[in-house]
C-alpha atoms as a PDB file:
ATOM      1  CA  UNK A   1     112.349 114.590  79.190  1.00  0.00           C
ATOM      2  CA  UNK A   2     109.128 112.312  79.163  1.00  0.00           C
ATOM      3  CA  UNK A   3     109.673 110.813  82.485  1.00  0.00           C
ATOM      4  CA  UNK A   4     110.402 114.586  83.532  1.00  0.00           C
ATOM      5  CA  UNK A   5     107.267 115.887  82.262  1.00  0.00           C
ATOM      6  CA  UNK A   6     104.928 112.678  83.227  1.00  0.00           C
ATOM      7  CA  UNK A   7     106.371 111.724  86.848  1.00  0.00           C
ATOM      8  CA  UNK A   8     103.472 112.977  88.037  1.00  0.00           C
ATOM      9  CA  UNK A   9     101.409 110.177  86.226  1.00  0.00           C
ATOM     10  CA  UNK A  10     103.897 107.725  86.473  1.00  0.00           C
ATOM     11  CA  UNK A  11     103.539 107.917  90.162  1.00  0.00           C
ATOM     12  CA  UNK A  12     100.205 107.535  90.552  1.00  0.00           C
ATOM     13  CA  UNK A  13     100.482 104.621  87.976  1.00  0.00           C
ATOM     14  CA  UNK A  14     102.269 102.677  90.694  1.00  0.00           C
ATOM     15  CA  UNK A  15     100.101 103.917  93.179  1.00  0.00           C
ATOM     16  CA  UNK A  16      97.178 101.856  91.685  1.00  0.00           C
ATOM     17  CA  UNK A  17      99.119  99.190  91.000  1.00  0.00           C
ATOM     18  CA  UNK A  18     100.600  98.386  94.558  1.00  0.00           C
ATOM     19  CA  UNK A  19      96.644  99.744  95.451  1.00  0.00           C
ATOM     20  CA  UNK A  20      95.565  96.844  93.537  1.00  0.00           C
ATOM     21  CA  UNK A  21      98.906  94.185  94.636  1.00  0.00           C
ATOM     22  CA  UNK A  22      97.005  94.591  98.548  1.00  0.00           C
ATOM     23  CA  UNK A  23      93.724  94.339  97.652  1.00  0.00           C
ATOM     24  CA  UNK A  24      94.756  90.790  96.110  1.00  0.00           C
ATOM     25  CA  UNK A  25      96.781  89.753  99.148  1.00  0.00           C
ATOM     26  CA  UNK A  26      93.238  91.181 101.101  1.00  0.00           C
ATOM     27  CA  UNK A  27      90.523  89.684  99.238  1.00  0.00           C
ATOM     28  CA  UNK A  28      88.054  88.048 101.726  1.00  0.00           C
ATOM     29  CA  UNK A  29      87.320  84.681 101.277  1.00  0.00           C
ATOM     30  CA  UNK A  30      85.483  83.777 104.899  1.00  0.00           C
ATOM     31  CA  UNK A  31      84.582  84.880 108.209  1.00  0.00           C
ATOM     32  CA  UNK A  32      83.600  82.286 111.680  1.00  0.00           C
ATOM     33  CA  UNK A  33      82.240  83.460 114.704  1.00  0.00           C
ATOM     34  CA  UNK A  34      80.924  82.217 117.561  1.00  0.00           C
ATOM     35  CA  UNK A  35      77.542  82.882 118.747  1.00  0.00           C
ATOM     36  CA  UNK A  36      78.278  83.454 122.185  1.00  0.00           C
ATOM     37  CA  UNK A  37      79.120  86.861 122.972  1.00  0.00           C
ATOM     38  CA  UNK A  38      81.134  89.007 126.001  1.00  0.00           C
ATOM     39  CA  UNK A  39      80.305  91.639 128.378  1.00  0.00           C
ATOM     40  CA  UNK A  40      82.118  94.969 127.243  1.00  0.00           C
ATOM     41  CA  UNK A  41      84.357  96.069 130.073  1.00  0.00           C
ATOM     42  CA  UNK A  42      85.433  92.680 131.254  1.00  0.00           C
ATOM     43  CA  UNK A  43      88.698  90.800 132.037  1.00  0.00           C
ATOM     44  CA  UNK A  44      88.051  88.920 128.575  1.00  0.00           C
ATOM     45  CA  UNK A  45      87.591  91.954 126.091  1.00  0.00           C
ATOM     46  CA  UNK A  46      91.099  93.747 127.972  1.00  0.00           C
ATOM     47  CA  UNK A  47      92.920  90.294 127.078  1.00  0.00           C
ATOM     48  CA  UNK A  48      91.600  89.897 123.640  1.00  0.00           C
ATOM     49  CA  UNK A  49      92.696  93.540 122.710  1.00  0.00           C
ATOM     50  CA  UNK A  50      96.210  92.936 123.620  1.00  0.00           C
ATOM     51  CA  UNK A  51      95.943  89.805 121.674  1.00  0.00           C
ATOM     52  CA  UNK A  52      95.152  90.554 118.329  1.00  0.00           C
ATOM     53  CA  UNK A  53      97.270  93.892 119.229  1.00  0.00           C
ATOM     54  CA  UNK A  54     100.626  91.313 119.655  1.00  0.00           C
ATOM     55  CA  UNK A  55      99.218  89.689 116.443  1.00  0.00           C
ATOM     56  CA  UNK A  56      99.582  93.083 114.465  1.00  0.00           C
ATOM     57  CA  UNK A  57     102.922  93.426 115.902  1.00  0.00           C
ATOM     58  CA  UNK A  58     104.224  89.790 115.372  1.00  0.00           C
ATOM     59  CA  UNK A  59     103.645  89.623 111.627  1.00  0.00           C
ATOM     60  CA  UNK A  60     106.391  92.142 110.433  1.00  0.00           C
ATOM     61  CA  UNK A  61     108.507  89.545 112.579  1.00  0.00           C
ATOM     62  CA  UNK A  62     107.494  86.102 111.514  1.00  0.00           C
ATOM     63  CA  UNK A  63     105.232  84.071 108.964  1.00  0.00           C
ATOM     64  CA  UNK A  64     103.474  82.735 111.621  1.00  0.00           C
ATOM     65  CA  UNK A  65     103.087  83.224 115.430  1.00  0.00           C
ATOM     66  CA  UNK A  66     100.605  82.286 118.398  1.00  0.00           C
ATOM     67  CA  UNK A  67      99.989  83.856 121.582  1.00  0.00           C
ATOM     68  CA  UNK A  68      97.693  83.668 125.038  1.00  0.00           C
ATOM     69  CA  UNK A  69      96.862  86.538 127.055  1.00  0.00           C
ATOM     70  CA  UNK A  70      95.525  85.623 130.377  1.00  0.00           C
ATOM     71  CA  UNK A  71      95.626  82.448 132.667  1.00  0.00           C
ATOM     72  CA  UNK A  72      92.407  80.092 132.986  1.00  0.00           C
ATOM     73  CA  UNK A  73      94.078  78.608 135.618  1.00  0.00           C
ATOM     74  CA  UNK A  74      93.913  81.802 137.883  1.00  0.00           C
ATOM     75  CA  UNK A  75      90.923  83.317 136.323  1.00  0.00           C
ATOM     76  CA  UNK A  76      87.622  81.983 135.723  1.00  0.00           C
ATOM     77  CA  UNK A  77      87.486  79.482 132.654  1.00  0.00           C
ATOM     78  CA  UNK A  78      87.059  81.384 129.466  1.00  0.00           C
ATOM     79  CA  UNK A  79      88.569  84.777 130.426  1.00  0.00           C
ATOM     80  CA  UNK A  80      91.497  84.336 128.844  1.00  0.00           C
ATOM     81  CA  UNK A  81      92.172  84.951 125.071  1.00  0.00           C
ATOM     82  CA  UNK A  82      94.426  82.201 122.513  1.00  0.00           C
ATOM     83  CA  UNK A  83      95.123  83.335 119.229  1.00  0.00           C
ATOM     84  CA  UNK A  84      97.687  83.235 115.993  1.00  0.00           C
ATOM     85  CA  UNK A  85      97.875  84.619 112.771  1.00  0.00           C
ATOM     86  CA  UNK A  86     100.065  82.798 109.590  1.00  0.00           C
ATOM     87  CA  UNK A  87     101.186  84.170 106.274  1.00  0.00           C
ATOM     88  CA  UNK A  88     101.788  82.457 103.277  1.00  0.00           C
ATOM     89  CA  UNK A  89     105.309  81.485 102.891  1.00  0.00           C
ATOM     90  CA  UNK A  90     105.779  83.391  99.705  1.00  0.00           C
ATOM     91  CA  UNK A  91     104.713  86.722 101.502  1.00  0.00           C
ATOM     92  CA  UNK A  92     107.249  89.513 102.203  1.00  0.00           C
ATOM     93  CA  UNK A  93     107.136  90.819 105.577  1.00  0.00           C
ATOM     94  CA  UNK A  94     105.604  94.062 104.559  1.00  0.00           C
ATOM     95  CA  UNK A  95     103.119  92.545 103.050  1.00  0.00           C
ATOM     96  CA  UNK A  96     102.322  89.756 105.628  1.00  0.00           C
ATOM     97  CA  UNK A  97     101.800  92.776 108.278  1.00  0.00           C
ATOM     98  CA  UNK A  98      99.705  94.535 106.186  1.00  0.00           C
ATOM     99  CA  UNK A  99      97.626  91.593 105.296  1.00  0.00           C
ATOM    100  CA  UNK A 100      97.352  90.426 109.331  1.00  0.00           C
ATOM    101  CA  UNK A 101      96.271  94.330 110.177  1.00  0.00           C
ATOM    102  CA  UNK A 102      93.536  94.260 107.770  1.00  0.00           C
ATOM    103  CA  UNK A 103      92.464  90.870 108.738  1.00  0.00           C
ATOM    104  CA  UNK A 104      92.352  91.516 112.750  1.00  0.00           C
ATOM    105  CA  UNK A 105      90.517  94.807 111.358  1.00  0.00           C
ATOM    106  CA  UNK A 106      87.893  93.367 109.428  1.00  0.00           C
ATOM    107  CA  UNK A 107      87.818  90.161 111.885  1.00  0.00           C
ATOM    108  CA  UNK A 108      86.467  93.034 114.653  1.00  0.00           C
ATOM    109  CA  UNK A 109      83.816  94.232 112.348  1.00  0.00           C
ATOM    110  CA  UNK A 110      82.458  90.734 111.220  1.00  0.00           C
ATOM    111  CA  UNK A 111      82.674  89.366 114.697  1.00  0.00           C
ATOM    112  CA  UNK A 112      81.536  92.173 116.778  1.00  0.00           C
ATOM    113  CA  UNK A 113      81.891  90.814 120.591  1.00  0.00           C
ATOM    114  CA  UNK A 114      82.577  87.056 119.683  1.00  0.00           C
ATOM    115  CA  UNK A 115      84.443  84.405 122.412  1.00  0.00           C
ATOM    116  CA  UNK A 116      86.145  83.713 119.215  1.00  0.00           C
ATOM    117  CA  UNK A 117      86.924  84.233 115.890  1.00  0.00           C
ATOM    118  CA  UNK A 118      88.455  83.780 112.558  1.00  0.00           C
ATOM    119  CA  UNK A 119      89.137  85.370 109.401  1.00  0.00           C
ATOM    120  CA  UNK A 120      90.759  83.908 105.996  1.00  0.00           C
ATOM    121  CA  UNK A 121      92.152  86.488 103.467  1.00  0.00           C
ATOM    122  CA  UNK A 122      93.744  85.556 100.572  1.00  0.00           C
ATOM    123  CA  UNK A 123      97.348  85.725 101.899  1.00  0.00           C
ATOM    124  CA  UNK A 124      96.923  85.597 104.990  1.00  0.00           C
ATOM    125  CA  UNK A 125      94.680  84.039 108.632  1.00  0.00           C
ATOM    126  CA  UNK A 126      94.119  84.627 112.369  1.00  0.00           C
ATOM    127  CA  UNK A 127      92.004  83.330 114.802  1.00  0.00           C
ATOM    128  CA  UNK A 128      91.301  83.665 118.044  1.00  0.00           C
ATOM    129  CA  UNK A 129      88.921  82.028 121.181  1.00  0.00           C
ATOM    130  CA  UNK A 130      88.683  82.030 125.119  1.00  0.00           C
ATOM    131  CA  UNK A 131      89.606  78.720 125.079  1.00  0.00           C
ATOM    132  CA  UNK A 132      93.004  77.397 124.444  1.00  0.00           C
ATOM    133  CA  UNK A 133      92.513  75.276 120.589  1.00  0.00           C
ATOM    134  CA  UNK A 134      96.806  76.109 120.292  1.00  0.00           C
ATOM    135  CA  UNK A 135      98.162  72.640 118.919  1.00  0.00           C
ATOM    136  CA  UNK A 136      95.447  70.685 118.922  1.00  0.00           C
ATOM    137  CA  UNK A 137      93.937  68.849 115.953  1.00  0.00           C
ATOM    138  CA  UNK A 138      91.093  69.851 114.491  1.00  0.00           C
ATOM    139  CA  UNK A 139      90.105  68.887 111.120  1.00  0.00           C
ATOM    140  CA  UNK A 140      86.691  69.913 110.884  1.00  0.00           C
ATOM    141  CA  UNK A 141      85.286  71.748 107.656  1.00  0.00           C
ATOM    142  CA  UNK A 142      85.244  75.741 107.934  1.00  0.00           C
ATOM    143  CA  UNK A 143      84.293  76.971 104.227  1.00  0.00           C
ATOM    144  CA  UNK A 144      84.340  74.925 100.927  1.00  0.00           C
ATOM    145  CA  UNK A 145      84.128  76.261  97.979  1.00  0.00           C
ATOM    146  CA  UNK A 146      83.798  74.504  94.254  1.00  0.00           C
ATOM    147  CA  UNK A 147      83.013  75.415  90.281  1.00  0.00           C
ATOM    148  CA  UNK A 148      79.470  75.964  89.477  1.00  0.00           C
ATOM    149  CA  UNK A 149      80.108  74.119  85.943  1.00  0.00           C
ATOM    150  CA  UNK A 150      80.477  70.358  86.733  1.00  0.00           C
ATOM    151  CA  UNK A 151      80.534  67.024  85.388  1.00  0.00           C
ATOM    152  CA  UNK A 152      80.486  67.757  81.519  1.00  0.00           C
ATOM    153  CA  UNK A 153      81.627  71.256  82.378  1.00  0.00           C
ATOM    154  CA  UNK A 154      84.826  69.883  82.755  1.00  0.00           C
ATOM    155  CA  UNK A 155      84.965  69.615  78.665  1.00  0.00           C
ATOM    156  CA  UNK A 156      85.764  73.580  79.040  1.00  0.00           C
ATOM    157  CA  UNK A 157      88.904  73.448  80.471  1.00  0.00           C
ATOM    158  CA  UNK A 158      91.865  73.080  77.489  1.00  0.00           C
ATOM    159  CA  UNK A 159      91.618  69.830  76.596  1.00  0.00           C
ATOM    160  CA  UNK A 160      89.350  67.211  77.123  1.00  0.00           C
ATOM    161  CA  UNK A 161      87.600  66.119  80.514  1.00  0.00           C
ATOM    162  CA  UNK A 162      90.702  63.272  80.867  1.00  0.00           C
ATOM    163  CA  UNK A 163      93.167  65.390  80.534  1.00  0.00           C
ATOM    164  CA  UNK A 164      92.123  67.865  82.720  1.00  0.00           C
ATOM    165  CA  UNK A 165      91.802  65.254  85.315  1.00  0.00           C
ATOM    166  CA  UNK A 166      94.786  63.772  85.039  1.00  0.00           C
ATOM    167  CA  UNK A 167      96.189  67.601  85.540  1.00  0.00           C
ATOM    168  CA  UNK A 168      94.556  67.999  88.357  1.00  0.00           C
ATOM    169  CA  UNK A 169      95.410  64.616  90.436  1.00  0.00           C
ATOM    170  CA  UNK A 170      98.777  65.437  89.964  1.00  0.00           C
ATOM    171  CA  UNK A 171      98.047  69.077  91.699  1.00  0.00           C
ATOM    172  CA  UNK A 172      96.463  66.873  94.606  1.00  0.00           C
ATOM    173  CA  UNK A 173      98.985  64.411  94.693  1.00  0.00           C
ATOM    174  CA  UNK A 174     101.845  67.104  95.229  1.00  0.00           C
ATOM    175  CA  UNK A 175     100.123  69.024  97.288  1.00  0.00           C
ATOM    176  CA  UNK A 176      99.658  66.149  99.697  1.00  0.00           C
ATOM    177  CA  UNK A 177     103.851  66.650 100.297  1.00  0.00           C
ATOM    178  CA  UNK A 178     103.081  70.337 101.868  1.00  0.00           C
ATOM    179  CA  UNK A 179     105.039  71.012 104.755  1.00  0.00           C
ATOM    180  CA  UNK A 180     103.477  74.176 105.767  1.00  0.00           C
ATOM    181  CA  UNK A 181     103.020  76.401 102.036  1.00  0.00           C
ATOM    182  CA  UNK A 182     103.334  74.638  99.032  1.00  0.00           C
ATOM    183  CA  UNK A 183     102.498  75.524  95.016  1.00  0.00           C
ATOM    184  CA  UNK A 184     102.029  72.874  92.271  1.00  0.00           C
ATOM    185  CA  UNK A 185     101.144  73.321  88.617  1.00  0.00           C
ATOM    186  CA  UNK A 186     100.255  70.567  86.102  1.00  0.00           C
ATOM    187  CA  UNK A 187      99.569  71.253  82.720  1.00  0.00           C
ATOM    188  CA  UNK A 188      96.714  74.196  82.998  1.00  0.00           C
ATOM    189  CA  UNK A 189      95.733  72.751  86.337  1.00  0.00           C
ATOM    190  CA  UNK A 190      97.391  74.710  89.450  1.00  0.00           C
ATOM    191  CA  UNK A 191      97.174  74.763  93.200  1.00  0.00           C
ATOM    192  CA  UNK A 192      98.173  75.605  96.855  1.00  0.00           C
ATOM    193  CA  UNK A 193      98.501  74.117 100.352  1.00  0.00           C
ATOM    194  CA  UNK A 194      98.900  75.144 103.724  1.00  0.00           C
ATOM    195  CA  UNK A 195      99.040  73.958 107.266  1.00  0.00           C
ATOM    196  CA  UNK A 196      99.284  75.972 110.284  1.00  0.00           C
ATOM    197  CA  UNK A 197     102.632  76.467 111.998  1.00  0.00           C
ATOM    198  CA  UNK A 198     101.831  74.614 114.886  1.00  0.00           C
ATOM    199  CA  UNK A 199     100.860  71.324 112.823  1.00  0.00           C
ATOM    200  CA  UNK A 200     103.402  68.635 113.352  1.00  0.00           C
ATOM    201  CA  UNK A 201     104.790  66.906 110.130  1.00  0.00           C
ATOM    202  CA  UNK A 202     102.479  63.831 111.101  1.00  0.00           C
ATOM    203  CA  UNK A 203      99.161  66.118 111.662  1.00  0.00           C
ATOM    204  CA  UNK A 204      99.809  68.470 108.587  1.00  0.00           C
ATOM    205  CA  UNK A 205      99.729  65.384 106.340  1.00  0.00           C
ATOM    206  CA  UNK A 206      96.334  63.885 107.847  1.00  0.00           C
ATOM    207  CA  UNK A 207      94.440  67.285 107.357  1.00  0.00           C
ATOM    208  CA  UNK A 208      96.074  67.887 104.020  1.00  0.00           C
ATOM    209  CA  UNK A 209      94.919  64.030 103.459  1.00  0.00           C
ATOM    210  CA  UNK A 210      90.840  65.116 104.563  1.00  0.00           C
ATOM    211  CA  UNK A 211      91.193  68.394 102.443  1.00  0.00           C
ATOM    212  CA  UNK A 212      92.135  66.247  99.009  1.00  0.00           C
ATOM    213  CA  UNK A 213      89.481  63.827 100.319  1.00  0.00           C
ATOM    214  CA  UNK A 214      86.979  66.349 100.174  1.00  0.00           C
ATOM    215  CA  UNK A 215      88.436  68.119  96.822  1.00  0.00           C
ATOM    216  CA  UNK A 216      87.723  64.916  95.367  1.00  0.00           C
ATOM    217  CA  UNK A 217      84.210  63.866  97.009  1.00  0.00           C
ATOM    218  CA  UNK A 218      82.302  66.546  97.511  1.00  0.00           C
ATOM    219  CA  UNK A 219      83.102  68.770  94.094  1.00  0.00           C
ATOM    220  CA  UNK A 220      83.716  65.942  91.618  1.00  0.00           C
ATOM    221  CA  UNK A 221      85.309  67.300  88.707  1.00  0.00           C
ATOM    222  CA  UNK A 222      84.939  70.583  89.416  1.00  0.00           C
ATOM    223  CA  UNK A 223      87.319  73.304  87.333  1.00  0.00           C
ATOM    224  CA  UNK A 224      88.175  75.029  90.414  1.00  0.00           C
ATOM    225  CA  UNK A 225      87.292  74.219  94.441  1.00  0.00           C
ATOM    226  CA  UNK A 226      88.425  74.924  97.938  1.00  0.00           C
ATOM    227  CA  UNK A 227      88.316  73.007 100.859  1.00  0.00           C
ATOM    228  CA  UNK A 228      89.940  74.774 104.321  1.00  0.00           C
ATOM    229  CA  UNK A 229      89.357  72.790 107.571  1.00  0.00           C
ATOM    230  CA  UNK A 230      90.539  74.248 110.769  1.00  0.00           C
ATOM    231  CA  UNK A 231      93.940  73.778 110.626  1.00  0.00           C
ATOM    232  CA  UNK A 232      94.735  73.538 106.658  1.00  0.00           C
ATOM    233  CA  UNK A 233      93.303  74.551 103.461  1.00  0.00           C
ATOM    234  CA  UNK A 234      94.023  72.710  99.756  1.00  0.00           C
ATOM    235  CA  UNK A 235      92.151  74.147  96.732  1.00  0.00           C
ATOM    236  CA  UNK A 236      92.977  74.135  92.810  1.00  0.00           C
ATOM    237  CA  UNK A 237      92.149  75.712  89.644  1.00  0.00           C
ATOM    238  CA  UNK A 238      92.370  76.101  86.160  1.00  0.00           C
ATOM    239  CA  UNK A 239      93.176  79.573  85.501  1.00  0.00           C
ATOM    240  CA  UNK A 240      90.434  80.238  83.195  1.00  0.00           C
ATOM    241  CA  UNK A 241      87.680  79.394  85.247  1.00  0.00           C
ATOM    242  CA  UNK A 242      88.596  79.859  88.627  1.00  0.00           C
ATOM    243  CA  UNK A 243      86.655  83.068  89.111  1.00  0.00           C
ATOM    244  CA  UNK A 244      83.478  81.339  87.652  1.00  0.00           C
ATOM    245  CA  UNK A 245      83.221  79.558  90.841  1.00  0.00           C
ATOM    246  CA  UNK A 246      80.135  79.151  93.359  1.00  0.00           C
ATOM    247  CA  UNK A 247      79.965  79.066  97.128  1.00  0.00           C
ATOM    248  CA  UNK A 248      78.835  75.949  98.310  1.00  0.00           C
ATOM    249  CA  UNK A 249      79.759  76.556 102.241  1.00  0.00           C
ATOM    250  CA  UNK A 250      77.584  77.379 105.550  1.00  0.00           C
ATOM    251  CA  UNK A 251      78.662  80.949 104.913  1.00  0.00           C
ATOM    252  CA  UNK A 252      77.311  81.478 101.672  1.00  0.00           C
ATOM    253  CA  UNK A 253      76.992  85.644 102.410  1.00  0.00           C
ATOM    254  CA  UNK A 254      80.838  85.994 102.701  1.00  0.00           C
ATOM    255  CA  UNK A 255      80.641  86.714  98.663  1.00  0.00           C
ATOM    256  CA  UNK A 256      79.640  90.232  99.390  1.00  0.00           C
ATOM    257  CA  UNK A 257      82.959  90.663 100.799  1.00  0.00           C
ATOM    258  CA  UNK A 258      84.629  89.557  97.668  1.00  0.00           C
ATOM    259  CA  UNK A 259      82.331  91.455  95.460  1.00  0.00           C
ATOM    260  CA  UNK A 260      82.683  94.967  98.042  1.00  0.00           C
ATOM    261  CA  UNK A 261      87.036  94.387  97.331  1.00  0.00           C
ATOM    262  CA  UNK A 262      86.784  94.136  93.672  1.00  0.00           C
ATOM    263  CA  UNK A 263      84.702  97.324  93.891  1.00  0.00           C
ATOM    264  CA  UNK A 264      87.175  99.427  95.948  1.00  0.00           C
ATOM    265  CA  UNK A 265      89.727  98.184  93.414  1.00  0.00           C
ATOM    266  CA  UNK A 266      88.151  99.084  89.898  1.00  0.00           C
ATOM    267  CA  UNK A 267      86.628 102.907  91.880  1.00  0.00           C
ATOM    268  CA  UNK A 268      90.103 103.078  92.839  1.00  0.00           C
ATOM    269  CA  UNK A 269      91.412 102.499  89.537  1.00  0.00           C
ATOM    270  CA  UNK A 270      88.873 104.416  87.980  1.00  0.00           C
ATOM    271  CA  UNK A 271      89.526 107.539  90.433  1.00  0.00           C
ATOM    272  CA  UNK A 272      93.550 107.598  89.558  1.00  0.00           C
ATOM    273  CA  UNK A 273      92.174 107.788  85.820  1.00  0.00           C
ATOM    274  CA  UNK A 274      90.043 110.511  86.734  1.00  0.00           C
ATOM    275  CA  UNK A 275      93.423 112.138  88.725  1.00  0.00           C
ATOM    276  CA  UNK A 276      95.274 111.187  85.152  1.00  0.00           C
ATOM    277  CA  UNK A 277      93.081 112.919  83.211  1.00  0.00           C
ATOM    278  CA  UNK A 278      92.846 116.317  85.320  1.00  0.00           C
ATOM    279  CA  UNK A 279      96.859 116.756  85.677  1.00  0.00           C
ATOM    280  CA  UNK A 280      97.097 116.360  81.495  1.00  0.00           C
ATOM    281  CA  UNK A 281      94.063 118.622  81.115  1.00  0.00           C
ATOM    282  CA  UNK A 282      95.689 121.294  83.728  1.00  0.00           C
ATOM    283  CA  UNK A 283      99.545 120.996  81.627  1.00  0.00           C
ATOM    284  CA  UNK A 284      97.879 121.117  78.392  1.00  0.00           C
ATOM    285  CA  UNK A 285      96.242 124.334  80.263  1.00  0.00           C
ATOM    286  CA  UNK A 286      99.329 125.804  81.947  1.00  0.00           C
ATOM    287  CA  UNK A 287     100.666 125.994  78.205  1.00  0.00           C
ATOM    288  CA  UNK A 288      98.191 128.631  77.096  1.00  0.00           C
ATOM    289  CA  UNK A 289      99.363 130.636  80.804  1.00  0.00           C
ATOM    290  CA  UNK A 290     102.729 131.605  78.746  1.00  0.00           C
ATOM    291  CA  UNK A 291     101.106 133.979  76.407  1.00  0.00           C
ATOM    292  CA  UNK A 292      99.511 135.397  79.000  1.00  0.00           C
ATOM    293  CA  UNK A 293     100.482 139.086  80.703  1.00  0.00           C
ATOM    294  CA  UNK A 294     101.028 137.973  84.580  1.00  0.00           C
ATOM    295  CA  UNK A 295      98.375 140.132  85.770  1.00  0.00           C
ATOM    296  CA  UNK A 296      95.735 138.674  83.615  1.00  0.00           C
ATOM    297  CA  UNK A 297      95.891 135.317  86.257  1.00  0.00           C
ATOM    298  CA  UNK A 298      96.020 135.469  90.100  1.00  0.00           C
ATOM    299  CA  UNK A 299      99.884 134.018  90.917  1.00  0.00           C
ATOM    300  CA  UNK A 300      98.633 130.919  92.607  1.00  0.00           C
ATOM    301  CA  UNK A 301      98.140 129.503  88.964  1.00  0.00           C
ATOM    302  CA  UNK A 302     100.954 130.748  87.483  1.00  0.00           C
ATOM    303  CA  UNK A 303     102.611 128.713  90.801  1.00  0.00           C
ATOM    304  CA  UNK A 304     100.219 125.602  90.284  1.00  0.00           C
ATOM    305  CA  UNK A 305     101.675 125.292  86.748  1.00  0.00           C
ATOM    306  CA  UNK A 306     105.259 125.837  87.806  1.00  0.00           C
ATOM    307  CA  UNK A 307     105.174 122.992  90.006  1.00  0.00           C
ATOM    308  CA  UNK A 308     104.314 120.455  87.387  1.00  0.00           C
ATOM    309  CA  UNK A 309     106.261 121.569  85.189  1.00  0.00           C
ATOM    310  CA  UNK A 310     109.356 121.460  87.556  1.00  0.00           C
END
């Protein structure tokens, strides 16, 4: 009889919560353009929109895919458009095409025009250019991110600062085995790797290799940190702290992004409560109708209240 009388709520309940399961596979965590930009109405922006439009269609298909649109060979150089997207391996295919759609979405907005472009969501990356970068190394740094509280910070984490390290090269020592998606925890230390799906065995471990290296250098004993180079990311946290963290990367603006998805979520949230309240205010309402002579009300509320209590 509850569920009966509350689907109404219950619905909406997991509403918000697969509302707030996307915006976690969604959150932003950087943007790269290029600075040179194309001529609306060319060869290049036609090739580019059927691009990212076979990316939105491949990633219902596959966890990863890459495609070209155009031949430099018969056009002149830089007309045609190269691009992929890849999903975590953990990702269900609904999911991984709803993550790629937002991505090629928001990619447009941040990189209005761009020869090329790419976009890192939480679960999810594409990328595209006019120039054919398709299974070619490329280790160079794209965003890094690493814990504000440092150095004697690291006495925060549960446990002392040895501990915690020991946790934590363990984390980077597994991860260093990724194949293309891989998950290690340690103690309260955990962490993630992934190289693209083009990477041969040989290539994924030297960029997995550069991202530790960097883990290690360039944010010490940091509590949390993220290093993604062009073709791989590694990064680790300890639970506790990982949202503490600071931006440290060329693209230090991208935090609005973050910031703007954790406000959809909670207004969301906070506008199903609002929904919540009405429908319990309107039933505790629609009781009072029953004593009522059925002229006293026009019929469209005596039909309102009929429908939730059916």
């Amino acid at each position: 009889m509850f569920l009966k009388n509350y689907r109404h709520v219950i619905i909406i309940f997991f509403f918000g919560l697969l509302l707030f399961r996307r915006s976690r596979a969604s959150s932003f965590i950087y943007a790269s353009c290029s600075q040179g930009k194309y001529d609306p109405i060319t060869p290049f922006q036609a090739h580019l929109t059927s691009l990212l439009a076979s990316l939105v269609a491949g990633a219902p298909l596959a966890l990863y895919n890459s495609y070209s649109v155009g031949d430099n060979s018969t056009l002149p150089p830089g007309l045609a458009a190269f691009g992929l997207f890849q999903c975590r391996s953990d990702l269900p295919p609904g999911d991984c095409a709803a993550c790629v759609r937002d991505a090629v979405e928001q990619l447009a907005l941040d990189c209005p025009r761009s020869f090329a472009g790419s976009l890192q969501l939480a679960s999810c990356f594409v990328r595209y250019s006019n120039e054919n970068f398709l299974g070619k190394p490329d280790a160079s740094l794209v965003f890094r991110l690493c814990n504000a509280a440092s150095g004697g910070g690291a006495t925060a984490a549960p446990g002392d600062a040895a501990a915690f390290l020991r946790q934590r090269e363990a984390v980077l020592a597994d991860l260093l085995s990724a194949a293309s998606y891989r998950v290690s925890t340690s103690g309260t230390v955990q962490g993630d790797a992934q190289c693209l799906g083009d990477l041969v065995a040989a290539d994924c471990a030297a960029c997995l290799a550069q991202a530790v290296a960097q883990l290690r250098a360039v944010c010490g004993d940091a509590l949390s940190a993220d290093v993604y180079l062009a073709q791989c990311y590694a990064r680790y946290w300890a639970p506790a702290h990982y949202f503490q963290a600071a931006i440290t990367a060329e693209d230090s603006h991208d935090h609005g992004h973050t910031a703007r998805n954790v406000a959809i979520v909670l207004g969301s949230l906070a506008g199903l409560l609002l929904v919540i309240i009405l429908l319990s205010f309107v039933k505790r309402t629609c009781k009072l109708f029953h004593f009522l002579p059925p002229s006293f009300l026009p019929s469209s509320c005596f039909k309102i209240c009929s429908c939730l209590e059916n």
